[in-house]
C-alpha atoms as a PDB file:
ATOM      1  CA  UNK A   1      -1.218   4.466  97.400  1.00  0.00           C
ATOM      2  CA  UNK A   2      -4.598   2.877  96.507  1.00  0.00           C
ATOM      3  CA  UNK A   3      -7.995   4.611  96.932  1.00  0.00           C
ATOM      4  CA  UNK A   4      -9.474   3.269 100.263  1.00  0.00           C
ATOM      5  CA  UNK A   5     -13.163   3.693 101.539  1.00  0.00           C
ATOM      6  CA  UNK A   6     -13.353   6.007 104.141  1.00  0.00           C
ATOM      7  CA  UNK A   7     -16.558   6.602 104.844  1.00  0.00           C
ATOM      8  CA  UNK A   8     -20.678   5.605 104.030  1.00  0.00           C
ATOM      9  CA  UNK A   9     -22.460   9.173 102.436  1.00  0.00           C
ATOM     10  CA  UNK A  10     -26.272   8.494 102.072  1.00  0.00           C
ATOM     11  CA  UNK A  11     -25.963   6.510  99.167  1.00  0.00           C
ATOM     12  CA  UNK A  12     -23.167   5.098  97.615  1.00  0.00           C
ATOM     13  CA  UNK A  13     -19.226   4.878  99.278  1.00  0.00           C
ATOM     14  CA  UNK A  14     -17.234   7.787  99.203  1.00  0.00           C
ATOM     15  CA  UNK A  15     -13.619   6.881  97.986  1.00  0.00           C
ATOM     16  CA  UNK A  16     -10.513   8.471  99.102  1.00  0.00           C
ATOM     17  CA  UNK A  17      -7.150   8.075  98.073  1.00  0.00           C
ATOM     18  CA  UNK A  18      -3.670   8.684  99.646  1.00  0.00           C
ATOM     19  CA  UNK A  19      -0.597   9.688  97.730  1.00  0.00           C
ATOM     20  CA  UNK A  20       2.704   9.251  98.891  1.00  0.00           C
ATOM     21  CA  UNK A  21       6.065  12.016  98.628  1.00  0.00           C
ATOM     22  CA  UNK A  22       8.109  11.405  95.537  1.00  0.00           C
ATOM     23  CA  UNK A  23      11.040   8.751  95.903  1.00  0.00           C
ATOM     24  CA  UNK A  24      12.368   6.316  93.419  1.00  0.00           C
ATOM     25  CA  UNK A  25      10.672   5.467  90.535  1.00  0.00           C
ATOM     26  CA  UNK A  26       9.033   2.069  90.279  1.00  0.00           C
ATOM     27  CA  UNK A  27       7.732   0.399  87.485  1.00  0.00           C
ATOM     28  CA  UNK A  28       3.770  -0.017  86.636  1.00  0.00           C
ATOM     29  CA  UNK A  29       1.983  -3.093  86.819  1.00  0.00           C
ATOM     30  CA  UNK A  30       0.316  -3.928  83.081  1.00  0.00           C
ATOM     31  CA  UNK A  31      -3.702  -2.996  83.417  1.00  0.00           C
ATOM     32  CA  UNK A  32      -6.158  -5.899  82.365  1.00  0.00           C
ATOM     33  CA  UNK A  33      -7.541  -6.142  79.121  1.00  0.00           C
ATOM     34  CA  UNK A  34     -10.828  -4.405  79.326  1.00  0.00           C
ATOM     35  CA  UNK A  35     -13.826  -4.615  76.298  1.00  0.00           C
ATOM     36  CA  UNK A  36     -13.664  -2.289  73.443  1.00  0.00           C
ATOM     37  CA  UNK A  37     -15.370   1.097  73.622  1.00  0.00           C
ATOM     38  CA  UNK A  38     -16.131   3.047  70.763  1.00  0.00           C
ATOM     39  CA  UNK A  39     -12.642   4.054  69.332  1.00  0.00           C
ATOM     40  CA  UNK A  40     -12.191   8.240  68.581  1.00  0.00           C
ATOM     41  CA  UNK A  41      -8.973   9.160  67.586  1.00  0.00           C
ATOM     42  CA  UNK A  42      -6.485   8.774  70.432  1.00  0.00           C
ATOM     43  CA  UNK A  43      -8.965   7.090  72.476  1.00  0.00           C
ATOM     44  CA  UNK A  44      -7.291   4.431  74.607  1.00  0.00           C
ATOM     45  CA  UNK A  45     -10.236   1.724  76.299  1.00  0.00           C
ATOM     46  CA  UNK A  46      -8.181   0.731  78.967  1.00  0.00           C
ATOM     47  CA  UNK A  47      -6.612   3.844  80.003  1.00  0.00           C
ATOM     48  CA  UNK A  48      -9.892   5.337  80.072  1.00  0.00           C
ATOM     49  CA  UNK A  49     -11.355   2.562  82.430  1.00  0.00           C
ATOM     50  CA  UNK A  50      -8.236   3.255  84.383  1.00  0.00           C
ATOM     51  CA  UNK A  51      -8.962   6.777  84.604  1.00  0.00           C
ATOM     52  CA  UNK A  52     -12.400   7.016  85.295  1.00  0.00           C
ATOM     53  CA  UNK A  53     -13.518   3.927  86.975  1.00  0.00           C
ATOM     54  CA  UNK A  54     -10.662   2.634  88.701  1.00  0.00           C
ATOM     55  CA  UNK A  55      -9.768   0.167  86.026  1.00  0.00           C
ATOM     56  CA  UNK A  56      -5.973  -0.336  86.755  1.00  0.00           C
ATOM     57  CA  UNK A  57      -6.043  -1.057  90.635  1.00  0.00           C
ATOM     58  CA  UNK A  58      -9.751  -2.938  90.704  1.00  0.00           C
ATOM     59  CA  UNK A  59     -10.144  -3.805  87.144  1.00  0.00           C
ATOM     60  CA  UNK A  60     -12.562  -6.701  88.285  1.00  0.00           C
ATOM     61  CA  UNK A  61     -14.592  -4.130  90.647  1.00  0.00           C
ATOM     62  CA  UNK A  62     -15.081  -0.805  88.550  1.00  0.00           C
ATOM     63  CA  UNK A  63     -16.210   1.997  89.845  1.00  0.00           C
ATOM     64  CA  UNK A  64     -19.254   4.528  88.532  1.00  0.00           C
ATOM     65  CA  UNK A  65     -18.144   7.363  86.436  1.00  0.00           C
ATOM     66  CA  UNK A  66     -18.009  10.332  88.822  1.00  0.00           C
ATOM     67  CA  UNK A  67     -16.359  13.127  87.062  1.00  0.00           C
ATOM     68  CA  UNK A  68     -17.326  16.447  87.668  1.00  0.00           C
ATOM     69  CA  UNK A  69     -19.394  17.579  85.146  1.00  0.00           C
ATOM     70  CA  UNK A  70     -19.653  21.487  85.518  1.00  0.00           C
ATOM     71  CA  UNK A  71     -17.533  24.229  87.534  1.00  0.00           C
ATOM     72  CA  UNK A  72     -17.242  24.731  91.459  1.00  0.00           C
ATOM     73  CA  UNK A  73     -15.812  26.823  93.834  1.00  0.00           C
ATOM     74  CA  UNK A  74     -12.722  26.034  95.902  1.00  0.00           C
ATOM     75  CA  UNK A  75     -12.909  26.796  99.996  1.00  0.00           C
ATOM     76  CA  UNK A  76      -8.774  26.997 101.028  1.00  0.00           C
ATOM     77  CA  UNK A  77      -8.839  26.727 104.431  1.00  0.00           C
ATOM     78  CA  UNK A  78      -5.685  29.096 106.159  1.00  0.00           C
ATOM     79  CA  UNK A  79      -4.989  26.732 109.054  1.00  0.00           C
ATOM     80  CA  UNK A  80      -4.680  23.139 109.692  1.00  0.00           C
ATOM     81  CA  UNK A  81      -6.065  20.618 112.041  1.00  0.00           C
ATOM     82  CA  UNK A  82      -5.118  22.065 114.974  1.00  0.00           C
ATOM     83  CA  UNK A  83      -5.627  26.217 114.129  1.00  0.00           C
ATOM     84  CA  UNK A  84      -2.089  26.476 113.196  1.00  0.00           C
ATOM     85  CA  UNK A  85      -1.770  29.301 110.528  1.00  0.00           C
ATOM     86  CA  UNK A  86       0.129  27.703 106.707  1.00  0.00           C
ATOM     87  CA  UNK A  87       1.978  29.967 105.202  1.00  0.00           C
ATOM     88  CA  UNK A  88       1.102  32.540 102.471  1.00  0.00           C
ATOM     89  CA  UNK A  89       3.114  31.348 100.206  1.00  0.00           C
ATOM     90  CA  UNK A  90       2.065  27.875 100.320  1.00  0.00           C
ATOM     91  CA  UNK A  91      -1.729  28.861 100.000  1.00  0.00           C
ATOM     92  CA  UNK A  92      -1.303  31.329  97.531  1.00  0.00           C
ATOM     93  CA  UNK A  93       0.906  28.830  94.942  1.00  0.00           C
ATOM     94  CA  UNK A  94      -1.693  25.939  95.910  1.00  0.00           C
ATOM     95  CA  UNK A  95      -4.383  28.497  94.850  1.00  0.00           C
ATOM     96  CA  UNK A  96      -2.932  29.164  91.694  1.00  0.00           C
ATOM     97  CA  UNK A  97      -2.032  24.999  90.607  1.00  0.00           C
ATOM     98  CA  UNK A  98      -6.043  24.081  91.650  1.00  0.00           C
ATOM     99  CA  UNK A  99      -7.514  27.152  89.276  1.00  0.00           C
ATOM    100  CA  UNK A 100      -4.630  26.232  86.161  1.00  0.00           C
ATOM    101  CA  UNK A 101      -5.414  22.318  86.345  1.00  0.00           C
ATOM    102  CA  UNK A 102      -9.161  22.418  87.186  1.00  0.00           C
ATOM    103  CA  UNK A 103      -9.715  23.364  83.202  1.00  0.00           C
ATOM    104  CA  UNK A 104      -7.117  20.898  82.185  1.00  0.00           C
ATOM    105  CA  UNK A 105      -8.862  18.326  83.928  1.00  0.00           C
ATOM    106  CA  UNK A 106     -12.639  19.679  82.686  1.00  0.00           C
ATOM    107  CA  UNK A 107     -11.167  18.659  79.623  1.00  0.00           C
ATOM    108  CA  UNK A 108     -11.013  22.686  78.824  1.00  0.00           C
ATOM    109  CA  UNK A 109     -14.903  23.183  79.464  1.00  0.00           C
ATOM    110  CA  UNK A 110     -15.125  24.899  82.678  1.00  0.00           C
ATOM    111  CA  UNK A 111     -12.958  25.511  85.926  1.00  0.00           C
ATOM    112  CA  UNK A 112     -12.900  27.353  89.094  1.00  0.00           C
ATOM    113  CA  UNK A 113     -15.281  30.325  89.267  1.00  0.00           C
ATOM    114  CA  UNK A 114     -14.734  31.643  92.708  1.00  0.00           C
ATOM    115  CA  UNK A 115     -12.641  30.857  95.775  1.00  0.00           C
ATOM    116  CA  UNK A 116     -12.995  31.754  99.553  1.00  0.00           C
ATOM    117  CA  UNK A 117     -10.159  31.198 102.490  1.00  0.00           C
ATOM    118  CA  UNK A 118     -10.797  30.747 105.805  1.00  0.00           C
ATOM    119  CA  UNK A 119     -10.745  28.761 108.926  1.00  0.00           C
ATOM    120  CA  UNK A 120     -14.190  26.877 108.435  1.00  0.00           C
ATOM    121  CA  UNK A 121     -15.113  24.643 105.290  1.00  0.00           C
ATOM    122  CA  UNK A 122     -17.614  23.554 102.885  1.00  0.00           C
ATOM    123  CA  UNK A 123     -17.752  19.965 102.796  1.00  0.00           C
ATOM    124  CA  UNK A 124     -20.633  18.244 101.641  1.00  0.00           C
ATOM    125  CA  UNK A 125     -21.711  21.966 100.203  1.00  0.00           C
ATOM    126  CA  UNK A 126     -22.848  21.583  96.563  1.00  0.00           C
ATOM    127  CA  UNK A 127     -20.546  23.449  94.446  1.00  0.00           C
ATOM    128  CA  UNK A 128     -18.079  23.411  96.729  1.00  0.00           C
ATOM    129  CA  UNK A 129     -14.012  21.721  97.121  1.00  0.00           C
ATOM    130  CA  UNK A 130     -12.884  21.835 100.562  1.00  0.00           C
ATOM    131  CA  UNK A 131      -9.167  22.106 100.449  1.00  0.00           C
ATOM    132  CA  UNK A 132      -7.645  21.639 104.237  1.00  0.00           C
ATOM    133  CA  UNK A 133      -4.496  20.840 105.617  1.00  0.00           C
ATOM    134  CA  UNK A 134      -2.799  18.146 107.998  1.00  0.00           C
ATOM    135  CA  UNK A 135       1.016  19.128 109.584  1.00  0.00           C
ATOM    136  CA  UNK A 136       0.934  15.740 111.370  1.00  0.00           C
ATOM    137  CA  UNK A 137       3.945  13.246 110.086  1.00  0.00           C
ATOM    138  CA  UNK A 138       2.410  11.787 107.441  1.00  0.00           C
ATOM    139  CA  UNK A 139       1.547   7.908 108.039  1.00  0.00           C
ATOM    140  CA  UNK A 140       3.849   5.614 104.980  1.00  0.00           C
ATOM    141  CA  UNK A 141       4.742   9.240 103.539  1.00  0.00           C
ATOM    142  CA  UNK A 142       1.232  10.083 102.713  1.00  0.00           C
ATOM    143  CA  UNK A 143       0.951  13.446 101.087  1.00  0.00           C
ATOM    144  CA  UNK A 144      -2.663  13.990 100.429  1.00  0.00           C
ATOM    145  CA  UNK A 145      -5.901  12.479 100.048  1.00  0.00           C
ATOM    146  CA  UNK A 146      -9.273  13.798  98.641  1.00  0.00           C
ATOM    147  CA  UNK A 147     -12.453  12.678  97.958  1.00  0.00           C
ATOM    148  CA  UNK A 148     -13.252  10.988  94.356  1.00  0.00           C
ATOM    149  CA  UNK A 149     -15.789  13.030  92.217  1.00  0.00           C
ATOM    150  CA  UNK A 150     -18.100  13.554  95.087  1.00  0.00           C
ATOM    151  CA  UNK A 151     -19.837  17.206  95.079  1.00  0.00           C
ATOM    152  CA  UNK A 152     -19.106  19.003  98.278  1.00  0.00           C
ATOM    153  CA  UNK A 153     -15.810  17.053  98.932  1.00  0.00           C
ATOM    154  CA  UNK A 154     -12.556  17.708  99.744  1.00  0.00           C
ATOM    155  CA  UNK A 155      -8.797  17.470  99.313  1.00  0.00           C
ATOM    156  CA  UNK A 156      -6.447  17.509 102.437  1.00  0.00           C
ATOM    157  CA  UNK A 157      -2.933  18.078 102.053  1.00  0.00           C
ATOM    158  CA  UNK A 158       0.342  17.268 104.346  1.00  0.00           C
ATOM    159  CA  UNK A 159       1.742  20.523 105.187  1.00  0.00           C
ATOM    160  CA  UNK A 160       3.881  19.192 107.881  1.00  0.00           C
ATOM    161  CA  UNK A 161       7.356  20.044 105.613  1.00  0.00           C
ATOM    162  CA  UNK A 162       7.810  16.804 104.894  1.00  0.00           C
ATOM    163  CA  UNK A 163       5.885  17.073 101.246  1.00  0.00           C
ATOM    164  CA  UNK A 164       7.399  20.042  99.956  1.00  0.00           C
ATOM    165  CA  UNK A 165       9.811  17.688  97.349  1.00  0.00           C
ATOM    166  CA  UNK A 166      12.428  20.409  98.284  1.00  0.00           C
ATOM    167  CA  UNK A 167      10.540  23.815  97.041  1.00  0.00           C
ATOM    168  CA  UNK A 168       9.988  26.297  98.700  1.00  0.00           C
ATOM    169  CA  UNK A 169       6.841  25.784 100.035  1.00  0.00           C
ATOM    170  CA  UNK A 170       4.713  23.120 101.904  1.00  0.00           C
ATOM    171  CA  UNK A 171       3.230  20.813  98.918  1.00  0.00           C
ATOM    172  CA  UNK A 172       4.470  20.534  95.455  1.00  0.00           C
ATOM    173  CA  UNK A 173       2.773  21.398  92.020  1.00  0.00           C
ATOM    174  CA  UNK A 174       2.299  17.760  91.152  1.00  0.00           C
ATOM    175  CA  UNK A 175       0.596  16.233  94.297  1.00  0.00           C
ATOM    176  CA  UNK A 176      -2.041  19.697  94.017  1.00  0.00           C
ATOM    177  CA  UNK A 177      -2.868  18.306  90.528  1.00  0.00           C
ATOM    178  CA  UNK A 178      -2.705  14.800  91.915  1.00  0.00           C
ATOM    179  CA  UNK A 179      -5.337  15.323  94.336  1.00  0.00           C
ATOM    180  CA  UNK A 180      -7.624  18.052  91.933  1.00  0.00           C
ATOM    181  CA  UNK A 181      -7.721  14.837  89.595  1.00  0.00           C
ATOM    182  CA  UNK A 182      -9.157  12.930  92.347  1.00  0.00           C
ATOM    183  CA  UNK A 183     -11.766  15.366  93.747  1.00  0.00           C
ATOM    184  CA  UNK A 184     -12.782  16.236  89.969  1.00  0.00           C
ATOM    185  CA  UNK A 185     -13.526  12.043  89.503  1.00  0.00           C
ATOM    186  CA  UNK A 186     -10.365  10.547  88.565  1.00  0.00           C
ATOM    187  CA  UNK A 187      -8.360   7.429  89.740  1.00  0.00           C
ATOM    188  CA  UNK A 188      -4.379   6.299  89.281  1.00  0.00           C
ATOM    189  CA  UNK A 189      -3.037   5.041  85.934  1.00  0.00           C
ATOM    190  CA  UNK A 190      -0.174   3.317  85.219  1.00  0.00           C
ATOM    191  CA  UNK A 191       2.058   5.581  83.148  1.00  0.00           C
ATOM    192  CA  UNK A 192       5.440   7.495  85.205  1.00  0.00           C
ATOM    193  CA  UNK A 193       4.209  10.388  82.757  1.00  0.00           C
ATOM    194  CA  UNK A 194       0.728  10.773  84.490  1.00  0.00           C
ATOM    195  CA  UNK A 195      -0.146  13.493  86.813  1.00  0.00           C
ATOM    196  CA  UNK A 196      -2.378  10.819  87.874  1.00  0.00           C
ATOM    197  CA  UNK A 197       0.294   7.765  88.280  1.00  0.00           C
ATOM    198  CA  UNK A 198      -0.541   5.538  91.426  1.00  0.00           C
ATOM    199  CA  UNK A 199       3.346   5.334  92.525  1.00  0.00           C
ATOM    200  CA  UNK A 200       5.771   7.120  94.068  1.00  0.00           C
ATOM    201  CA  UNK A 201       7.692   9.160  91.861  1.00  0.00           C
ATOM    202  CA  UNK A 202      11.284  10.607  90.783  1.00  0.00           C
ATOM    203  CA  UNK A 203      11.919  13.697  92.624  1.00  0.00           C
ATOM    204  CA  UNK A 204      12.483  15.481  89.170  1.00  0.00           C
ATOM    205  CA  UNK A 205       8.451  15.184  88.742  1.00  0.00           C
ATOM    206  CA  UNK A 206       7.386  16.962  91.174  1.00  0.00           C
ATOM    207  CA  UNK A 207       5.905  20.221  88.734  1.00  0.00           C
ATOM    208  CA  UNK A 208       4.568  17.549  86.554  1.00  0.00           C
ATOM    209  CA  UNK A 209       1.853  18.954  84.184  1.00  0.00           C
ATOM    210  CA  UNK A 210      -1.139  16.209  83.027  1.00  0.00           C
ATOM    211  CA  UNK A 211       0.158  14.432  80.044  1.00  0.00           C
ATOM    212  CA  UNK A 212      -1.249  14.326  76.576  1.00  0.00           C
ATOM    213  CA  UNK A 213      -2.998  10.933  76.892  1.00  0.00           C
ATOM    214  CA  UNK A 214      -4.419  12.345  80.337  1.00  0.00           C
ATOM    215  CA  UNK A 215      -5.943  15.763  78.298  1.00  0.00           C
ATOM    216  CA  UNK A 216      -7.375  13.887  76.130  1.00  0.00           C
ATOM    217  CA  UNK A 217      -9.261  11.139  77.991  1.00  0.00           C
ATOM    218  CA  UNK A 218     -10.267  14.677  80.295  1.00  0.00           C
ATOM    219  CA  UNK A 219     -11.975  15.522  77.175  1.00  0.00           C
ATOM    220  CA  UNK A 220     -14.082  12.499  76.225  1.00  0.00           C
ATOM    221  CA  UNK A 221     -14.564  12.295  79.955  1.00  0.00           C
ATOM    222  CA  UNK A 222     -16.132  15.578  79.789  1.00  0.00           C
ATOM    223  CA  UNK A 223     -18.284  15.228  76.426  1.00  0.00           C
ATOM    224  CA  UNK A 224     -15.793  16.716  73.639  1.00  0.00           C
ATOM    225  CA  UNK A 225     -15.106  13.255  71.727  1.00  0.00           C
ATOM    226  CA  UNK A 226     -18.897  11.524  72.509  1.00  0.00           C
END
């Protein structure tokens, strides 16, 4: 469930993380206590440092703010590893979860402003999301992963059945947002309410929408509350 480093990109790591099918829930681990920051109304220090720099799995190694700071495009690729075609229904209801939560997570100041599908990609394309597909058992349930904040990256999801969280299609509503929260700069927090909580979760969850404390730390992330 934690972010892992994947690979070296020309000048700083690229982080990836890996999120598991929902199961039983299981309860959070209390975050550090982190320094004040400037207090707005709602603002929460700690979640924030969760949110944006890692702060509740490494809160002794933080990482950069990365969010996104202005709208992409989203490349949906139509086949997975191998050339095997995913189904239409599974691409078209991914489509519609990234372009809904990509303004959600922009804090409401931009989103998605064009999308392409296809059987190539545009990774490490500026102004670009790669979104691609695995259908190999996923390793320790492993749903999806995606790169953290990094321009040009990409999201990969399991479309091997075993993620669908019994819908109808491949990947659930939850685990799209999931992984848009990591490619747009976000990390895990430690709430069961949070689109963006690092553990497995209840099977009920799985059309989880981005809580309130999650909007509004999207907001100050994005410039709204500065």
């Amino acid at each position: 469930m934690k972010p892992f480093h994947f690979w070296l990109a020309a000048t700083a790591v690229v982080s990836l993380s890996a999120c598991t099918a929902p199961s039983e829930l299981t309860a959070p681990s209390a975050i550090s206590t982190v320094d004040p920051l400037t207090l707005t109304d709602g603002f929460e220090p700690a979640f924030y440092l969760a949110l944006v720099q890692n702060g509740y799995e490494a809160p002794d190694h933080l990482e950069p703010e990365r969010v996104l700071q202005g709208p992409f495009r989203l490349y949906l690729r139509t086949e997975d590893e191998a050339g095997r075609p995913i189904d239409q229904a599974t691409l078209a209801a991914t489509e519609r979860t990234l372009i809904d939560s990509a303004r959600i997570w922009s804090g409401g100041s931009f989103g998605v402003i064009g999308i392409e599908r296809g059987t190539k990609t545009r990774e490490k394309v500026p102004g670009w999301i790669t979104v691609k597909w695995s259908t190999s058992a996923p390793a320790a349930g492993r749903c999806g992963r995606s790169t953290v904040g990094v321009d040009g990256g990409f999201i990969e999801f399991n479309a091997s059945g075993a993620c669908s969280c019994g819908m109808s299609t491949a990947v659930y509503p939850r685990l799209v947002r999931h992984e848009l929260g990591h490619a747009m700069g976000y990390y895990h927090t430690d709430g069961v309410t949070d689109v963006m909580y690092g553990r497995p979760v209840a099977s009920d969850a799985c059309d989880l929408l981005p809580s309130d404390r999650e909007r509004r730390h999207a907001k100050f992330a994005h410039g709204e509350s500065r």
